[in-house]
N, C-alpha and C. Protein backbone atom coordinates (compact mmCIF):
# COMPACT_ATOMS: atom_id res chain seq x y z
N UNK A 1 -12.02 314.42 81.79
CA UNK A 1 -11.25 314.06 82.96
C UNK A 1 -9.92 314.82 82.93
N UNK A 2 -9.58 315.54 84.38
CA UNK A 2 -8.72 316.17 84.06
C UNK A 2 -7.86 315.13 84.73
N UNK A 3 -6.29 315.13 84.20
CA UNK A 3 -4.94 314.75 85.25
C UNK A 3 -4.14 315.44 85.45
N UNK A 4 -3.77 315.24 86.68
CA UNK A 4 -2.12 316.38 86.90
C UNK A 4 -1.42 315.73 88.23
N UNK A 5 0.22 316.31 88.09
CA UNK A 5 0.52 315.68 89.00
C UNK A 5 0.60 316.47 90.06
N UNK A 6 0.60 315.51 91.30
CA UNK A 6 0.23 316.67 92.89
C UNK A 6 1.69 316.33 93.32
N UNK A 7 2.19 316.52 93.69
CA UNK A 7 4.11 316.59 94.71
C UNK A 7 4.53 314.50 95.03
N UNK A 8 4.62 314.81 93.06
CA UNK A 8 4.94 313.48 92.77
C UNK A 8 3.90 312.04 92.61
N UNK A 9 2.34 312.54 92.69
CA UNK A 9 1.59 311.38 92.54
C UNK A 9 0.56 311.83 91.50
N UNK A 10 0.00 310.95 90.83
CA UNK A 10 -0.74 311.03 89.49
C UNK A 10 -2.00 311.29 90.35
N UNK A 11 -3.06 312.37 89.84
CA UNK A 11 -4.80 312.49 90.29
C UNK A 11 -5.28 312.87 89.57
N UNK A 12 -6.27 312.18 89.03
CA UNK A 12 -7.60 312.56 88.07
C UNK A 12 -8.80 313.51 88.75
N UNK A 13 -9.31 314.59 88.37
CA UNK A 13 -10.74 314.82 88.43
C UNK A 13 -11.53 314.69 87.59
N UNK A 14 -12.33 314.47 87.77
CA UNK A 14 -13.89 314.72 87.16
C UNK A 14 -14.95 315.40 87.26
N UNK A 15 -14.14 316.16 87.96
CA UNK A 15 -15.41 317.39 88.18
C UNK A 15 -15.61 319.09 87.50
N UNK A 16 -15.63 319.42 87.76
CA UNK A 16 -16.59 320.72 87.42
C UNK A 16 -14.85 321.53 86.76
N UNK A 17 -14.36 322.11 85.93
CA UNK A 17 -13.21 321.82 85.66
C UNK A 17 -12.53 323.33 85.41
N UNK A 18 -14.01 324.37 85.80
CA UNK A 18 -13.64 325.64 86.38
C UNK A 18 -13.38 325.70 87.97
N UNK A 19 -13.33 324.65 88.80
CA UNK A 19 -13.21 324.71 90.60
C UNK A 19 -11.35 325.39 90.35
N UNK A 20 -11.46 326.35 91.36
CA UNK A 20 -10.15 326.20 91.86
C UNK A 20 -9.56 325.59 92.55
N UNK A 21 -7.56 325.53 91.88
CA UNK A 21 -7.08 323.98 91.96
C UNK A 21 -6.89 324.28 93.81
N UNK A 22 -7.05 325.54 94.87
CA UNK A 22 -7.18 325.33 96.01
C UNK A 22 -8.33 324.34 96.25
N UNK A 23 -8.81 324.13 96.19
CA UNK A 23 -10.15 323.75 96.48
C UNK A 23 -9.93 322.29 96.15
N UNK A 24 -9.35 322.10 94.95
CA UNK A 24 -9.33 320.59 94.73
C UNK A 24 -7.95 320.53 95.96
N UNK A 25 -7.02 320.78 95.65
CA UNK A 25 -6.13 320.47 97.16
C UNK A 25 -6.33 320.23 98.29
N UNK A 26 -7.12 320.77 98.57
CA UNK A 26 -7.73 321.11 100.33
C UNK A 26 -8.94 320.30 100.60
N UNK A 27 -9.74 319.84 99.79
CA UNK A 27 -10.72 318.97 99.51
C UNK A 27 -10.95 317.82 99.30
N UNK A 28 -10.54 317.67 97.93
CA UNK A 28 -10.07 316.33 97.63
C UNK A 28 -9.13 315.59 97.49
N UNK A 29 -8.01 316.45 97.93
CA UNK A 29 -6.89 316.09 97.94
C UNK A 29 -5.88 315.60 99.36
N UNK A 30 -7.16 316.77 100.18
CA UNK A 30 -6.44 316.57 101.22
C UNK A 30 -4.75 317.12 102.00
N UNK A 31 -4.88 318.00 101.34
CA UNK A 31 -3.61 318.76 101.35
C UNK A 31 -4.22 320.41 101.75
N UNK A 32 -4.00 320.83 103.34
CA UNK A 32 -4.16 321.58 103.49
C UNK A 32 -3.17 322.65 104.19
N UNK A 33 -1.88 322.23 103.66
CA UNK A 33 -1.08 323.51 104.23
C UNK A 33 -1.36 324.54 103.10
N UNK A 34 -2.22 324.30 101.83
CA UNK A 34 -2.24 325.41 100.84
C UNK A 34 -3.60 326.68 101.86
N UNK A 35 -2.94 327.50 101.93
CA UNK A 35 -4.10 328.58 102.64
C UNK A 35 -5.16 329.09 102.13
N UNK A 36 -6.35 329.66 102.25
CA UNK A 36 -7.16 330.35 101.39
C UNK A 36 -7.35 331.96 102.56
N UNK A 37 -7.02 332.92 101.76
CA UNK A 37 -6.57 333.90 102.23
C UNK A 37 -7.81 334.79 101.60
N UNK A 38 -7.79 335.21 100.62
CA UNK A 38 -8.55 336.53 99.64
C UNK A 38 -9.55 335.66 98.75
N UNK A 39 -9.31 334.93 98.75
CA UNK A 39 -9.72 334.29 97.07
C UNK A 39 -9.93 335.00 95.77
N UNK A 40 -8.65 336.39 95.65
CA UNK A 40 -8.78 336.67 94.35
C UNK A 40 -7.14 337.11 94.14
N UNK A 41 -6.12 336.43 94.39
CA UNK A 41 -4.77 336.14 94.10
C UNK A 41 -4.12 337.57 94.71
N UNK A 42 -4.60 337.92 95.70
CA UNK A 42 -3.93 339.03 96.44
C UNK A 42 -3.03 339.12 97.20
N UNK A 43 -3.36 337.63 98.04
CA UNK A 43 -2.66 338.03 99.57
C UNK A 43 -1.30 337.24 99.13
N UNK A 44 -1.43 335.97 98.46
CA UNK A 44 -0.16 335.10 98.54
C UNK A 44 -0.47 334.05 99.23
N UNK A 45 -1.07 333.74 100.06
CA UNK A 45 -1.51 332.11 101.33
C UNK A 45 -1.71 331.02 100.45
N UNK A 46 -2.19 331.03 99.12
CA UNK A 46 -2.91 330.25 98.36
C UNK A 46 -1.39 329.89 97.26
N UNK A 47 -0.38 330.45 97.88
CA UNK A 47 0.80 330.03 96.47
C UNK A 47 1.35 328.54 96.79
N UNK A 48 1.19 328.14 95.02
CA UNK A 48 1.81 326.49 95.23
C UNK A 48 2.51 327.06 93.82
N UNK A 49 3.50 325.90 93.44
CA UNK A 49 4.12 325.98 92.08
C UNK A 49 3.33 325.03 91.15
N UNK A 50 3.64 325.58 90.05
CA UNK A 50 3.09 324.54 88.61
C UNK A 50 4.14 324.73 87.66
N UNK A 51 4.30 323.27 87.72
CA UNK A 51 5.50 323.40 86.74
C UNK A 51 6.70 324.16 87.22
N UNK A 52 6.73 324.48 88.44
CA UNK A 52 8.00 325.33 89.36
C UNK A 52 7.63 326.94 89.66
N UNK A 53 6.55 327.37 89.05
CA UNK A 53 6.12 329.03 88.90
C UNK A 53 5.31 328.82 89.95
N UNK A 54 5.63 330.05 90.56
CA UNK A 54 4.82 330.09 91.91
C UNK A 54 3.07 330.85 90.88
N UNK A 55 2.37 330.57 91.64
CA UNK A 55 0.53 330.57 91.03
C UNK A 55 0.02 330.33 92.17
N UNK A 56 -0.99 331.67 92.19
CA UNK A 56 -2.24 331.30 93.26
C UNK A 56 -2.98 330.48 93.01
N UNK A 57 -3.59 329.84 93.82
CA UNK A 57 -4.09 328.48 93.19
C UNK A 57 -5.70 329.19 94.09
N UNK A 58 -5.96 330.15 94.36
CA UNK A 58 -7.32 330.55 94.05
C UNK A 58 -7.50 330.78 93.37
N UNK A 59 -7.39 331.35 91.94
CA UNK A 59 -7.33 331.58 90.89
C UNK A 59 -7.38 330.86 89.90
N UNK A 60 -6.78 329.92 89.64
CA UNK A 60 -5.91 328.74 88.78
C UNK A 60 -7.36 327.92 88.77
N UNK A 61 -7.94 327.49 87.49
CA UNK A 61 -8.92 326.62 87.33
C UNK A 61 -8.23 325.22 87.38
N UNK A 62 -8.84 323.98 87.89
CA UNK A 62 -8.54 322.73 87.42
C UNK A 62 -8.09 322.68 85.66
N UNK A 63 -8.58 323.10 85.16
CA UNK A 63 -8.64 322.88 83.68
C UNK A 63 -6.78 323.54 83.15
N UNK A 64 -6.82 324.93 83.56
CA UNK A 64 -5.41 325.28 83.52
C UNK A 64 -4.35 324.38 84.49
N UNK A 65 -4.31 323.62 85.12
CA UNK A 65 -3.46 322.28 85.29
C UNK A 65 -2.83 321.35 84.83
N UNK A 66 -4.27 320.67 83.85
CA UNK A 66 -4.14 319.73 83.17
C UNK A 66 -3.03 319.11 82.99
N UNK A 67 -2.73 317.98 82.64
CA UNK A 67 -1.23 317.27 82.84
C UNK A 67 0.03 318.53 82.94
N UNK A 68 -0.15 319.13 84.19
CA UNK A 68 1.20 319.55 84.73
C UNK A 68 1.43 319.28 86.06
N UNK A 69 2.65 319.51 86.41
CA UNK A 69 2.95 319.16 88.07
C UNK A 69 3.05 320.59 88.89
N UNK A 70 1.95 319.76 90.07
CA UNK A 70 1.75 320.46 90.89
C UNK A 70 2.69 320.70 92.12
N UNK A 71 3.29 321.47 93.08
CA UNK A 71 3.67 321.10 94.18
C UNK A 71 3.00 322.23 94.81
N UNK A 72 2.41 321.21 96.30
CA UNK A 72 2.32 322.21 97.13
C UNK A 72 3.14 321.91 98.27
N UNK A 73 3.30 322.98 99.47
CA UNK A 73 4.05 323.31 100.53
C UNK A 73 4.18 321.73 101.26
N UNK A 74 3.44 320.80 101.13
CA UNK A 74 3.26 319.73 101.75
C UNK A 74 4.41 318.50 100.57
N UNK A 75 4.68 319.10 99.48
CA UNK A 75 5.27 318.54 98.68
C UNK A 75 6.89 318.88 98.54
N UNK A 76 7.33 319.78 98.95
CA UNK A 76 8.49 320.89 98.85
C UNK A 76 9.70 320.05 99.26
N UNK A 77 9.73 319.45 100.75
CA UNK A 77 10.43 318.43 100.96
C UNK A 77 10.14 317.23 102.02
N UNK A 78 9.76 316.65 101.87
CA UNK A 78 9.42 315.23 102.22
C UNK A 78 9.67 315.26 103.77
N UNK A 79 10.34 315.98 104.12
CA UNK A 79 10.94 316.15 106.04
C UNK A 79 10.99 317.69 106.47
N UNK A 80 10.67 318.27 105.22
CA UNK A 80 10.33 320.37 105.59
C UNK A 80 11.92 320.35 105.74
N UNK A 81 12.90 319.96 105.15
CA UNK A 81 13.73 320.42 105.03
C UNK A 81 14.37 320.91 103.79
N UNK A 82 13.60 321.61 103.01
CA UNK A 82 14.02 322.25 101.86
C UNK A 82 15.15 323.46 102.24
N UNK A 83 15.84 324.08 101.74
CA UNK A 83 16.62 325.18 102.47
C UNK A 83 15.73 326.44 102.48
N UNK A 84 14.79 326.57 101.95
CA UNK A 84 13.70 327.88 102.23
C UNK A 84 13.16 327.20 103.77
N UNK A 85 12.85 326.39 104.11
CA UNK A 85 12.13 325.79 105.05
C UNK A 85 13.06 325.61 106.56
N UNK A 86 14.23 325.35 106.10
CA UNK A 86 15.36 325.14 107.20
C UNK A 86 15.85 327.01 107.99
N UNK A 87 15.80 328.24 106.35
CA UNK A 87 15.77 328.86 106.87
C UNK A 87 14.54 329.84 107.57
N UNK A 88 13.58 329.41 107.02
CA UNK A 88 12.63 329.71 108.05
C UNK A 88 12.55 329.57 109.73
N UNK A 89 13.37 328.37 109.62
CA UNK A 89 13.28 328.20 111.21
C UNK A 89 14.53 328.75 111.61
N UNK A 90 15.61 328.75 110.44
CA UNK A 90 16.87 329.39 111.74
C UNK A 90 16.23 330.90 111.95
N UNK A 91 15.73 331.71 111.07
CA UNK A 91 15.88 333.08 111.14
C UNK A 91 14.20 333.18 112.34
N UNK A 92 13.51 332.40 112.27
CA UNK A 92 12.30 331.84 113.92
C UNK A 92 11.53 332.82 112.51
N UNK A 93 10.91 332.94 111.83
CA UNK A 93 9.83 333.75 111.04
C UNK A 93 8.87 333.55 111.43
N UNK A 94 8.05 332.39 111.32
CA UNK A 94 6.82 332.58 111.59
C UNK A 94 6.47 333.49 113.00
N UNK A 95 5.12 333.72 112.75
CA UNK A 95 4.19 334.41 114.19
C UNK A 95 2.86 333.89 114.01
N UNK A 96 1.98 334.18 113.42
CA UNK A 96 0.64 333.70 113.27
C UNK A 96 0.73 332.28 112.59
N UNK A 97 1.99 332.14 111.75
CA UNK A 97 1.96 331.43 110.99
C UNK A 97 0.71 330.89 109.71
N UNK A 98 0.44 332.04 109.41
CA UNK A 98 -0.88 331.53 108.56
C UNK A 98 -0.78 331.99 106.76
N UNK A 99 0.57 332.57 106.77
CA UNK A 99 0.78 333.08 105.18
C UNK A 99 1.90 332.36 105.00
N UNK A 100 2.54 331.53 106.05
CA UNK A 100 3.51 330.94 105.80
C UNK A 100 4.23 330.11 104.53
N UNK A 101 2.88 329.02 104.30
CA UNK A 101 3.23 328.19 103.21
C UNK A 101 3.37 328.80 101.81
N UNK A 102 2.37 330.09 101.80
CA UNK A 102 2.46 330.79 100.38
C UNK A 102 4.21 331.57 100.38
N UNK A 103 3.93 332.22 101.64
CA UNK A 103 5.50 332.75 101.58
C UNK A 103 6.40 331.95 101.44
N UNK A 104 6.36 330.46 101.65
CA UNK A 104 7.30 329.69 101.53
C UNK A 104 7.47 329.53 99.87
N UNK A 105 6.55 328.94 99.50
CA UNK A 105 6.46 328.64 97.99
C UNK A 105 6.83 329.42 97.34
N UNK A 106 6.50 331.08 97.60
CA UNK A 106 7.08 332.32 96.65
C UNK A 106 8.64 332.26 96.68
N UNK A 107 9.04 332.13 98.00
CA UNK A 107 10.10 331.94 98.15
C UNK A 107 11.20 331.54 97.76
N UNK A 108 10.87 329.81 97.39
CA UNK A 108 11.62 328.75 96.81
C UNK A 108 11.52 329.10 95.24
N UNK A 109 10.26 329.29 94.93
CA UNK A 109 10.35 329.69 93.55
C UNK A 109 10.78 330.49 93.27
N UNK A 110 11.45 331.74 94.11
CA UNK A 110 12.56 332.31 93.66
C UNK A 110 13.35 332.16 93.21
N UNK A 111 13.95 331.47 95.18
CA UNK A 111 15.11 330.91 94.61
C UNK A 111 15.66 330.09 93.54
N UNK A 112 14.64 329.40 92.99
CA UNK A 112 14.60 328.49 91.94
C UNK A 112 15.31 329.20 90.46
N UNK A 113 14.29 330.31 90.24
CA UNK A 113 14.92 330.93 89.18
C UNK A 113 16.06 332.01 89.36
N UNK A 114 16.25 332.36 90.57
CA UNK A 114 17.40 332.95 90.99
C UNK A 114 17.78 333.10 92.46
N UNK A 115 18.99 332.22 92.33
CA UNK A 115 19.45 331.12 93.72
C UNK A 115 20.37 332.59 94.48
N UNK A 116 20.49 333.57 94.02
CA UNK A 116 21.48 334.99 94.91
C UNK A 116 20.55 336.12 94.61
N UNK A 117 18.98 336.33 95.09
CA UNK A 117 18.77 337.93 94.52
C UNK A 117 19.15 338.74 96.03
N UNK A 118 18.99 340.13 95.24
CA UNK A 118 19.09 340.85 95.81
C UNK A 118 18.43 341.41 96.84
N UNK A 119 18.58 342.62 97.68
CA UNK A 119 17.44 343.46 98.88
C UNK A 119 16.08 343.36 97.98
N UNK A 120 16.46 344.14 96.55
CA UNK A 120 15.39 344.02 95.65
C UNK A 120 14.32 343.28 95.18
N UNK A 121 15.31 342.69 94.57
CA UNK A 121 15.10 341.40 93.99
C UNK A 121 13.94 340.59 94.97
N UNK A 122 14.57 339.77 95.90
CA UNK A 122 13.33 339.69 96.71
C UNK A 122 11.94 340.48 97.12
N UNK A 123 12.57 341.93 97.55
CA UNK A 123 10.97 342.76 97.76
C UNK A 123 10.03 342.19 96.61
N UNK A 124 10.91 342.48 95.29
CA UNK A 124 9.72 342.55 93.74
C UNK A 124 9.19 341.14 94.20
N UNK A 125 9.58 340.00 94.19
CA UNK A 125 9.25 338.65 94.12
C UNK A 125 7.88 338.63 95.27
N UNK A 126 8.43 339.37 96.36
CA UNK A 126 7.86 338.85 97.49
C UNK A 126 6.73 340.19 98.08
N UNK A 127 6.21 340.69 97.15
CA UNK A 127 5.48 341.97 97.30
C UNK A 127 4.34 341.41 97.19
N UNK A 128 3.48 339.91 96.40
CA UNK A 128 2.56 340.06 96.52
C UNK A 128 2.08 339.41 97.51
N UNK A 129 2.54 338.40 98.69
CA UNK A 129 2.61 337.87 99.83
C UNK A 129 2.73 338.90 100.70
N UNK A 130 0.84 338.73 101.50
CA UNK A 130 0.73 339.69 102.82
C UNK A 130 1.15 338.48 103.54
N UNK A 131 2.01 339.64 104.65
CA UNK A 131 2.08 339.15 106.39
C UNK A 131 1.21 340.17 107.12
N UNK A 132 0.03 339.52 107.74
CA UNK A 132 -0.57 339.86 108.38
C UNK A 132 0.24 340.51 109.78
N UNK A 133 0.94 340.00 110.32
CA UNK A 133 1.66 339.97 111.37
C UNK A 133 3.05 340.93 111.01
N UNK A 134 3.56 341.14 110.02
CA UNK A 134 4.58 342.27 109.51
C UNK A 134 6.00 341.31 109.55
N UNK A 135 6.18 340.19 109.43
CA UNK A 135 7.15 339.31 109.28
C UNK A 135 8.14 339.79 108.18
N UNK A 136 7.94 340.75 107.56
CA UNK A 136 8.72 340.94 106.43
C UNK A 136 10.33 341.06 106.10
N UNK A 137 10.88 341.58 107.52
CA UNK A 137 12.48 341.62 107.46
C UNK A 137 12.85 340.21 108.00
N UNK A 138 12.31 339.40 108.84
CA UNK A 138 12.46 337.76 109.01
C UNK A 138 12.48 337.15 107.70
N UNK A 139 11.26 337.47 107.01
CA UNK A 139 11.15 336.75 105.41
C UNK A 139 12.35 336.99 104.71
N UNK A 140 12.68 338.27 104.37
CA UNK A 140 13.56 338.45 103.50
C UNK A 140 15.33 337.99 104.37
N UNK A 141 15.20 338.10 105.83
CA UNK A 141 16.23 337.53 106.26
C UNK A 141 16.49 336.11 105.83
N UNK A 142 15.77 334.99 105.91
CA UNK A 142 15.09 333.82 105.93
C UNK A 142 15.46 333.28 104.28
N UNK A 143 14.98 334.45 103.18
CA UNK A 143 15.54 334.07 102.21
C UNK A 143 17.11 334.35 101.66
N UNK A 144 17.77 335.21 102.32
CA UNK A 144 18.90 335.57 102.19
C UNK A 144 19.81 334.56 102.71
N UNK A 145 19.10 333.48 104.06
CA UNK A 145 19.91 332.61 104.73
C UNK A 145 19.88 331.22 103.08
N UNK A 146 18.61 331.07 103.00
CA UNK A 146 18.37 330.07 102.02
C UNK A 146 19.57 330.64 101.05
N UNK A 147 19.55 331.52 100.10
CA UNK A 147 20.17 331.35 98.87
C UNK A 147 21.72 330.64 99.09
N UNK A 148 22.15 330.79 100.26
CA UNK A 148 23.60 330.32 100.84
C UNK A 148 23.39 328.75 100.27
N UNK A 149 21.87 328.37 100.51
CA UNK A 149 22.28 326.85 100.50
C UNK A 149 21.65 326.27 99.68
N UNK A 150 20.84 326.96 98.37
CA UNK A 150 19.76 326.44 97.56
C UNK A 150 20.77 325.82 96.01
């Protein structure tokens, strides 16, 4: 039996304990702002944190979980007002809105481990998150508004 925590609540599986942890999210969890994009950790749609590190969670077996905490995009802030999330909407980013939540998560987990990067700094972070739609100077605007307030 595996446990881990999901954006503050205790869940056991019992199942098959190579599934990816998308799959348990979106499934049995019921948490589907996590995206499934590539299913082989390419695009970015599929990013949640563990333990605060942004991780594709197509990738990520149940088993590599195991008692750690999960958050996904549905977990981030309780009213979507995290400051990655607040600046998403001042700087209007989305368009398709469909890489959003991964871009969000890469995002915060930036900022997390570094609350001022740079032009750089961000590209490196945020290179492996496709925008289908070419959102990319919104994104990096979006995170430049966040670090003001993270």
């Amino acid at each position: 039996m595996i446990k881990l925590n999901v954006n503050g609540h205790e869940h056991t599986w019992d199942g098959d304990p190579s599934l990816p942890l998308l799959w348990y999210l979106r499934d049995e969890a019921g948490l589907t702002g996590t995206k499934y994009g590539c299913g082989k950790a390419l695009c970015g749609a599929c990013t949640v944190h563990v333990e605060g590190q942004a991780v594709r969670s197509c990738i990520t077996a149940m088993s590599a979980v195991a008692g750690q905490k999960v958050t996904t995009i549905e977990g981030l802030h309780p009213h979507g007002d995290h400051p990655v999330q607040k600046a998403w909407r001042e700087a209007n980013v989305p368009q398709c809105g469909f890489c959003q939540a991964g871009q969000i998560m890469q995002a915060s987990a930036l900022l997390e481990q570094n609350p001022h990067p740079s032009h750089e700094e961000i590209r490196e972070s945020m290179a492996g998150n496709i925008c289908r739609c070419g959102c990319y100077q919104r994104i990096e605007t979006a995170i430049h508004i966040a670090s003001t307030g993270v």
